[in-house]
Structure formats: C-alpha cells, structure tokens
Protein backbone atom coordinates (compact mmCIF):
# COMPACT_ATOMS: atom_id res chain seq x y z
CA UNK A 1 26.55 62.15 -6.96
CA UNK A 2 29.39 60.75 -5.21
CA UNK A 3 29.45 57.41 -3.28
CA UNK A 4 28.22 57.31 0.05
CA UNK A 5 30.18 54.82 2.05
CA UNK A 6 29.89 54.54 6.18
CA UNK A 7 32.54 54.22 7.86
CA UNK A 8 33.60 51.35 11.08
CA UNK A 9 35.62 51.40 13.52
CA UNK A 10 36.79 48.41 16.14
CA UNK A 11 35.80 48.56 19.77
CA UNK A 12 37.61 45.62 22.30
CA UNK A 13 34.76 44.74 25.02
CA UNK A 14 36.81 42.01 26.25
CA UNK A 15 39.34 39.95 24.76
CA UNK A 16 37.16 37.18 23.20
CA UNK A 17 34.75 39.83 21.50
CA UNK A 18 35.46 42.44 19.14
CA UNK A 19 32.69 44.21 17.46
CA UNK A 20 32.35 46.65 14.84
CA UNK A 21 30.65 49.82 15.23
CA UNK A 22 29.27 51.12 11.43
CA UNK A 23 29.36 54.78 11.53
CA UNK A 24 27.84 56.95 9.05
CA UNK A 25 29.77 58.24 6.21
CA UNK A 26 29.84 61.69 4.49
CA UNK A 27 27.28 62.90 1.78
CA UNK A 28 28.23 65.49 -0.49
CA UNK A 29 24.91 66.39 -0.66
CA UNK A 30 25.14 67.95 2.07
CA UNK A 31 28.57 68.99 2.26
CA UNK A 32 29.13 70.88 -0.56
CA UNK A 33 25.33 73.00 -0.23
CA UNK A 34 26.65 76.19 1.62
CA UNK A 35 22.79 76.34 2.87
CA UNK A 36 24.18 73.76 5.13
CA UNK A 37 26.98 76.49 6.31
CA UNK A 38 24.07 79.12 6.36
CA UNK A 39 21.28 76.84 8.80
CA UNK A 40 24.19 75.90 11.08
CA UNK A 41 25.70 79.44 11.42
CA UNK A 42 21.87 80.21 12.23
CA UNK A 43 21.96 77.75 14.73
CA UNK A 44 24.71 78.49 16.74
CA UNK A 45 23.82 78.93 20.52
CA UNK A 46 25.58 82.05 22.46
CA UNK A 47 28.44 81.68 23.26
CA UNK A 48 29.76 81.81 27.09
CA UNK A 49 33.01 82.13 28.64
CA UNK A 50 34.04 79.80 30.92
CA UNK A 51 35.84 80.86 34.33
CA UNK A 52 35.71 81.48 38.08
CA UNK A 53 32.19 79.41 39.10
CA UNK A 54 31.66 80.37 42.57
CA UNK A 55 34.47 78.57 44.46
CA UNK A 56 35.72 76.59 41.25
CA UNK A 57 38.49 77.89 39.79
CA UNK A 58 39.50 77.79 35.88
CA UNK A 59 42.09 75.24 37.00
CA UNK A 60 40.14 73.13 38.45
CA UNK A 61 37.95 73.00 35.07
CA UNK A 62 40.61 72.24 33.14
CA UNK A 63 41.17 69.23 35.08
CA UNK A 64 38.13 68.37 34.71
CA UNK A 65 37.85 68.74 30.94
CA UNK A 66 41.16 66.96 30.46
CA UNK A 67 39.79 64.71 32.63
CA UNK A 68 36.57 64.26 30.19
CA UNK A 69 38.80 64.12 27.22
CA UNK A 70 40.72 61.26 28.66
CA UNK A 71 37.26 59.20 28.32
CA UNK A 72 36.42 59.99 25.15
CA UNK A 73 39.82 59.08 23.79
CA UNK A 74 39.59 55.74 25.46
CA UNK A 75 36.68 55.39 24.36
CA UNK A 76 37.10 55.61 20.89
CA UNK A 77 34.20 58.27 20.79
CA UNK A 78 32.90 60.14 17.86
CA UNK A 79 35.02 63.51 17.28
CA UNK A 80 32.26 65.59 18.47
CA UNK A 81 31.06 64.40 21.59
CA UNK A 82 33.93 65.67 23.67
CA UNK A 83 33.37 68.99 22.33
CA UNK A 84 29.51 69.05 22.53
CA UNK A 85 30.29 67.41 26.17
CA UNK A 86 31.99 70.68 27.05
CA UNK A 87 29.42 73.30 25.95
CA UNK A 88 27.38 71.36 27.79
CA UNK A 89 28.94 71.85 30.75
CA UNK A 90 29.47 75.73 29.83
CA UNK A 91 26.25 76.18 29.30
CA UNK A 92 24.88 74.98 32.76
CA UNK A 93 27.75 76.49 34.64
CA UNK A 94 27.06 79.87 33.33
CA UNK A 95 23.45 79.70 34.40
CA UNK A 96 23.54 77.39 37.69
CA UNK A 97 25.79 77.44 40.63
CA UNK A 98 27.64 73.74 41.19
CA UNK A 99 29.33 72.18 44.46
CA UNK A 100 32.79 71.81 43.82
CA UNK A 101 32.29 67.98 45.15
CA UNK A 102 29.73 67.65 42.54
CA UNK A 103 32.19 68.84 39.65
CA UNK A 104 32.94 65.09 38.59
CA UNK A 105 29.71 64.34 38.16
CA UNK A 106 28.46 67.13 35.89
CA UNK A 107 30.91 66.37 33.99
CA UNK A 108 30.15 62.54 33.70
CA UNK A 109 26.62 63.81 33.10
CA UNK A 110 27.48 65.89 30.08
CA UNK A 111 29.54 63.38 28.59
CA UNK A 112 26.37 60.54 29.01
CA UNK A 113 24.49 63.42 27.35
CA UNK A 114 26.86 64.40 24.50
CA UNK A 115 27.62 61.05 23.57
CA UNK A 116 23.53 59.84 23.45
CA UNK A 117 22.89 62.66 20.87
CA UNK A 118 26.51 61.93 19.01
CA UNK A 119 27.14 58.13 19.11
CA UNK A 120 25.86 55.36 17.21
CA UNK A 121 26.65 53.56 21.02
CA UNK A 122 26.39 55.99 23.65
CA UNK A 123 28.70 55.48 27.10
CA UNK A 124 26.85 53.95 29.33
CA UNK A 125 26.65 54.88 33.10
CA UNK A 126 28.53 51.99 34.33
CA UNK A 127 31.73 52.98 32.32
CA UNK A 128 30.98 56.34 33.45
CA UNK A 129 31.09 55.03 37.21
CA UNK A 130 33.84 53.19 36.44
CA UNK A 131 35.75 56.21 35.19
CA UNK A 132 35.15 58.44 38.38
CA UNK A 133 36.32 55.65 40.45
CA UNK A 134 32.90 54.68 41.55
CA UNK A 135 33.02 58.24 43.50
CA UNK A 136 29.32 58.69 41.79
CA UNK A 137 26.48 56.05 41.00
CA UNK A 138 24.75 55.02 38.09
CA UNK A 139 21.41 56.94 40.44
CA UNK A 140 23.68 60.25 40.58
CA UNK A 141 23.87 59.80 37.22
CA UNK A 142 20.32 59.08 35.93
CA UNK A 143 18.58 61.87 38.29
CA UNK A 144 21.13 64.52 37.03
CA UNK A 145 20.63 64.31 33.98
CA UNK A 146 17.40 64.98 34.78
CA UNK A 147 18.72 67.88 36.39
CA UNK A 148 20.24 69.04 33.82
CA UNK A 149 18.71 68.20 30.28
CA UNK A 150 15.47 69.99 32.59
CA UNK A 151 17.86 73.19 33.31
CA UNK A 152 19.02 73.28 29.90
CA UNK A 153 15.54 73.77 28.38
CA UNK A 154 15.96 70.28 26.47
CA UNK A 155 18.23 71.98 24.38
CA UNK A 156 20.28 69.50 23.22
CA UNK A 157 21.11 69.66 19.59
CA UNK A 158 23.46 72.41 19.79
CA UNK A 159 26.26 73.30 17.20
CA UNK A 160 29.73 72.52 17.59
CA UNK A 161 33.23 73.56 16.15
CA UNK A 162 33.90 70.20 14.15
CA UNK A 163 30.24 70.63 12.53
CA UNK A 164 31.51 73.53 10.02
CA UNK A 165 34.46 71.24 8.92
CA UNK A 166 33.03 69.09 5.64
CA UNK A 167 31.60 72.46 4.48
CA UNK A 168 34.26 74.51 4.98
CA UNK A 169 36.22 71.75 2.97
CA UNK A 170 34.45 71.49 0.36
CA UNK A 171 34.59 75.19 -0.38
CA UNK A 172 38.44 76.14 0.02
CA UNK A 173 39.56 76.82 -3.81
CA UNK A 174 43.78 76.69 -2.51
CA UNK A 175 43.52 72.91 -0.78
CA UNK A 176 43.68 69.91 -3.14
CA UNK A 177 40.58 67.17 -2.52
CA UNK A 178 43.55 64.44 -1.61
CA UNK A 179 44.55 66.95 1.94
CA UNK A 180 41.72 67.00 2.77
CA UNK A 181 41.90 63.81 5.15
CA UNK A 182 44.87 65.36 6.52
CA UNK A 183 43.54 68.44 7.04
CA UNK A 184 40.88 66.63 9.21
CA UNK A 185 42.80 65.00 11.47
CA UNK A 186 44.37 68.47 12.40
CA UNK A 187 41.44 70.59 12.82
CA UNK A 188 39.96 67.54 15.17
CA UNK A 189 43.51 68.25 17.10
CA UNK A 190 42.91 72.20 17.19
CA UNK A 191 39.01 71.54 18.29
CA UNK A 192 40.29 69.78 21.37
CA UNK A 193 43.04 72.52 22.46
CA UNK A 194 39.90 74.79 22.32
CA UNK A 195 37.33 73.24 24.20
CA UNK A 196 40.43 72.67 26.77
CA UNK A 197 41.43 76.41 26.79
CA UNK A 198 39.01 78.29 28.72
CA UNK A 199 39.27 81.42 26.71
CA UNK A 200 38.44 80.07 23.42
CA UNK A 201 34.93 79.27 24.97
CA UNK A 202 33.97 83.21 24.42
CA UNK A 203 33.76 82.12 20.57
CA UNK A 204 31.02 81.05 18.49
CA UNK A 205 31.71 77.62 17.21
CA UNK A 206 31.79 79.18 13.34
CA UNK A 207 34.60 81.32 14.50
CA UNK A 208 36.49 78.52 16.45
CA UNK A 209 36.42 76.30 13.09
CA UNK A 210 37.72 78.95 10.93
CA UNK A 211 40.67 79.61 13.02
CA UNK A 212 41.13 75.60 13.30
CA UNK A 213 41.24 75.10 9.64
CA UNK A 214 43.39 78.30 9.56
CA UNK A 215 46.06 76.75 11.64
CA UNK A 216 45.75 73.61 9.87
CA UNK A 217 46.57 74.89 6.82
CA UNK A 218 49.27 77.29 7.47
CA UNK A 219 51.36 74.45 9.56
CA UNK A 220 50.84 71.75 6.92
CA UNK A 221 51.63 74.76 4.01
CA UNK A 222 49.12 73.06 1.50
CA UNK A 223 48.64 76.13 -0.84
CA UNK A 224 51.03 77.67 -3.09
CA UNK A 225 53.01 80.96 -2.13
CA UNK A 226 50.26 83.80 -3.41
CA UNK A 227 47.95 82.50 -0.63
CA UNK A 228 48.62 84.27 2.50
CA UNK A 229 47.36 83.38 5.75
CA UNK A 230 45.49 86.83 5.82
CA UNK A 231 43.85 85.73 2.91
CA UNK A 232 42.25 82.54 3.90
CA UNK A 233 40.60 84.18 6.88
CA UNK A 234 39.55 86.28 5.03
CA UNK A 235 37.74 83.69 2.90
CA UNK A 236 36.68 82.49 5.19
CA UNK A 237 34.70 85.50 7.58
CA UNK A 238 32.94 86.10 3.85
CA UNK A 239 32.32 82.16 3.75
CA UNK A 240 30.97 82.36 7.46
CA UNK A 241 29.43 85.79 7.12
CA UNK A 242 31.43 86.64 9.98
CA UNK A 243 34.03 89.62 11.21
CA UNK A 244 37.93 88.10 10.00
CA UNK A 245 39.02 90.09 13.01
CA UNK A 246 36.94 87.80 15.05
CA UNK A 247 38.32 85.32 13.07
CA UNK A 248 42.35 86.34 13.90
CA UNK A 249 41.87 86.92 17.48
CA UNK A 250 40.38 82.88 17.85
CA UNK A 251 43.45 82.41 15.69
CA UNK A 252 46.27 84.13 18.18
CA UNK A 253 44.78 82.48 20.94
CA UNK A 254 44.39 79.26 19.82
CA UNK A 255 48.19 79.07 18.45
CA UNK A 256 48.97 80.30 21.79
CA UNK A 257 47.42 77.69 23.34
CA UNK A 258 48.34 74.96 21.10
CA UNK A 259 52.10 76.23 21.49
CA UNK A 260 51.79 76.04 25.79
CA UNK A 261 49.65 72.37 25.43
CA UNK A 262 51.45 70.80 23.06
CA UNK A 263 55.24 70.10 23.51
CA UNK A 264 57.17 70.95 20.02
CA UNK A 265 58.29 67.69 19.68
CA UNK A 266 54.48 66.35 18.95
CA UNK A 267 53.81 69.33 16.83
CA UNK A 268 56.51 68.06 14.85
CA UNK A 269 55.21 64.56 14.54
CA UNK A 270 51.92 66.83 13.69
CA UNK A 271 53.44 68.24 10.90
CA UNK A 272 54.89 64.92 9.79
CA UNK A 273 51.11 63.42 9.85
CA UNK A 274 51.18 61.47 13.02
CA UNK A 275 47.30 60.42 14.02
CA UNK A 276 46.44 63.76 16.47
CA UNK A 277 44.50 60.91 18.54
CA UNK A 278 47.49 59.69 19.85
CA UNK A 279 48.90 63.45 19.96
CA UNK A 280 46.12 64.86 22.26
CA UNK A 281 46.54 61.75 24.47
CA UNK A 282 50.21 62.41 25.18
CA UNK A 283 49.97 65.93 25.49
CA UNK A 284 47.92 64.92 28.62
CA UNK A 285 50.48 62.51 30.19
C-alpha cells in the first residue's frame, strides 16, 4: 500500500508565533475502494434549492455566502468547511423561517458548526465576533447553535461536493496520476462557484462533483483527442450510478456561473495553474 503522509499547513496567530497545524493525509485505502463512492452516494442528504426566504432575497444570500467564504479563505480553513457551512445554512432555511437581522448570525453559526466537524482547529466564536464586526456575541453564538444543531435533528455529518473528489480520481482511466494535484485545485475552485450560485444548490453533491471534475478537465485538456467531454460524463453518471443528463445540466450551469463570477483574465491564470485560493479571493474584490 502506498505511503500515508499528513499533510501541514502554517497559521500566523500573531507575529511572534507561528504554529503548524498537521492535517491528515490521503489513504488509498480508501480512495481507490469504489464502496467508498457507493456509502457516500448512499449518504447524500436531499437536496434543497436555495431562494426567496420570506423577506430575504437570493441577493441578499449571496452576500452572505460570499461573505462566509471570505472567512474561510482567511482563515486558511479546510476545503470543505465552506461548503458543508452552506448546506448548513440551506438546510435550516428551507425548513425554518429567519429574521433578516439575524441573517449574519446563522451564518456565523453554520460556519462554527462546519468547521467543528471539518477542522483539526475549529474557528472559534471570538474570531467569529470579530468577523461580524462584533454585531453578534459569543452568547448569540453559543445558544444558536443550540438552535440550530437541535432544528437540524443533530444531523451533522452530511456529504459534500469535495467528498467524491479522491474517488472519483482514482478511477478516471484518461487523467495521468501526476494531474491529479492540478486537477484538485480546480475542482476546489468549481465547488466554491457552486455553493455561491444559488441554483446549483437543487443538486445532489454526487452530481455537483461530477460536473466539477468535468469542467476541470475539459479547461485544463488533460486527455488525448478520442475523449470527448460527452464521454467523461458519461463515465462518470455510470461511476456515480446517476442520470449524465443530470450530470450536463449541473455542468451548463455551473460554466455559466463560473463564466459571470469569474473575470476571464483569472480563468486564464486558472488555466495557467495559478493557486484557485487566491482566484476565488479576487473574484470577490
């Protein structure tokens, strides 16, 4: 079996400190056992479309998702707690009515949430304060998540997008072992246009990684020329067991919305393997 190595990454408390955070690395164990595909496609939650919310508007929850990306990028978080954040915070909307002056904190909530079941060191509530411009308390914090975790059955350990990725490597025949880093960094890119893009949030989180690793590949062109973009989906809605019409329509969207977020000159740097961490940030300027 191969080597199993974590991974680290520096966080800057203060400028006297600097610690590093050890981070789990990947087994291929468990990446390359498609049972792992089959338990998580099991596991996948329903999926719910985020919208008009009484008198919130989609526009004002995409502020406040960009908003809740913003701290996760400064924040160095894992890859899938801004993601998980965000179902989250589709979940409860679709079930529980919210004050628009409460908005903030919901979404401060789901982020202390996401990043306790994601990160090896979850945000704490006083960065989280911090963050909202001390317009909510550590209290506000503490008693709704309460609220919430209550609401939401317990029902943390959900499944997200970025989830499906190592497997779904680790079975594409056309894409060389040494893109595959490459290929990461992208689909991390794509996962954040969709969790921004209230439309994508209809689709099952199988469906939104297929058409993220879609995209990836076609705009980096890693396969030879008798491998058609048809032809991956449809590898992949048999990998997935699911419909690669599904699978197409996440696809058109997504590019849509990747083409309207993201200004051409950063999908060029994209293409020319700039770090999409930096990418996502700017497109937010």
């Amino acid at each position: 079996m191969d080597s199993f190595a974590p991974d680290s990454i520096s966080y800057d408390h203060n400028d006297n400190d600097l610690d590093v955070i050890h981070r789990s690395g990947k087994d291929p164990a468990l990446t390359g056992d498609l049972r792992v595909l089959h338990n998580l496609r099991a596991s996948e939650g329903r999926s719910t479309l985020r919208g008009k919310q009484g008198d919130i508007q989609p526009m004002s929850l995409g502020i406040l998702t960009r908003w809740m990306f913003q701290v996760c990028e400064e924040q160095k978080c894992e890859k899938e707690v801004f993601p998980q954040a965000v179902q989250y915070l589709d979940l409860y909307l679709n079930q529980f009515a919210v004050e628009k002056s409460n908005m903030q904190l919901l979404g401060a909530v789901c982020l202390f949430l996401a990043s306790k079941m994601r990160e090896v060191v979850p945000l704490t509530t006083s960065k989280l304060c911090i963050y909202t411009d001390y317009s909510v308390s550590i209290s506000d914090i503490l008693h709704w998540e309460v609220i919430v975790v209550s609401r939401l059955d317990w029902c943390l350990a959900s499944v997200v997008p970025s989830d499906f990725l190592e497997p779904i490597l680790h079975t594409l025949p056309f894409v060389q072992s040494q893109h595959h880093q490459i290929i990461r960094r992208h689909v991390h890119a794509y996962i954040v246009v969709a969790a921004l893009e209230c439309s994508l949030s209809l689709f099952f989180p199988s469906t939104v990684a297929c058409a993220c690793v879609s995209i990836a590949v076609q705009k980096l062109n890693l396969f030879d020329s008798t491998v058609s973009s048809d032809s991956i989906i449809t590898f992949l809605g048999k990998l997935l067991a699911t419909n690669p019409h599904t699978i197409l329509q996440c696809r058109d969207q997504l590019w849509s919305a990747a083409e309207h977020t993201l200004p051409s000159c950063l999908q060029l740097e994209t293409l020319q393997g700039s770090d999409p961490s930096l990418l996502t940030s700017r497109m937010l300027d």
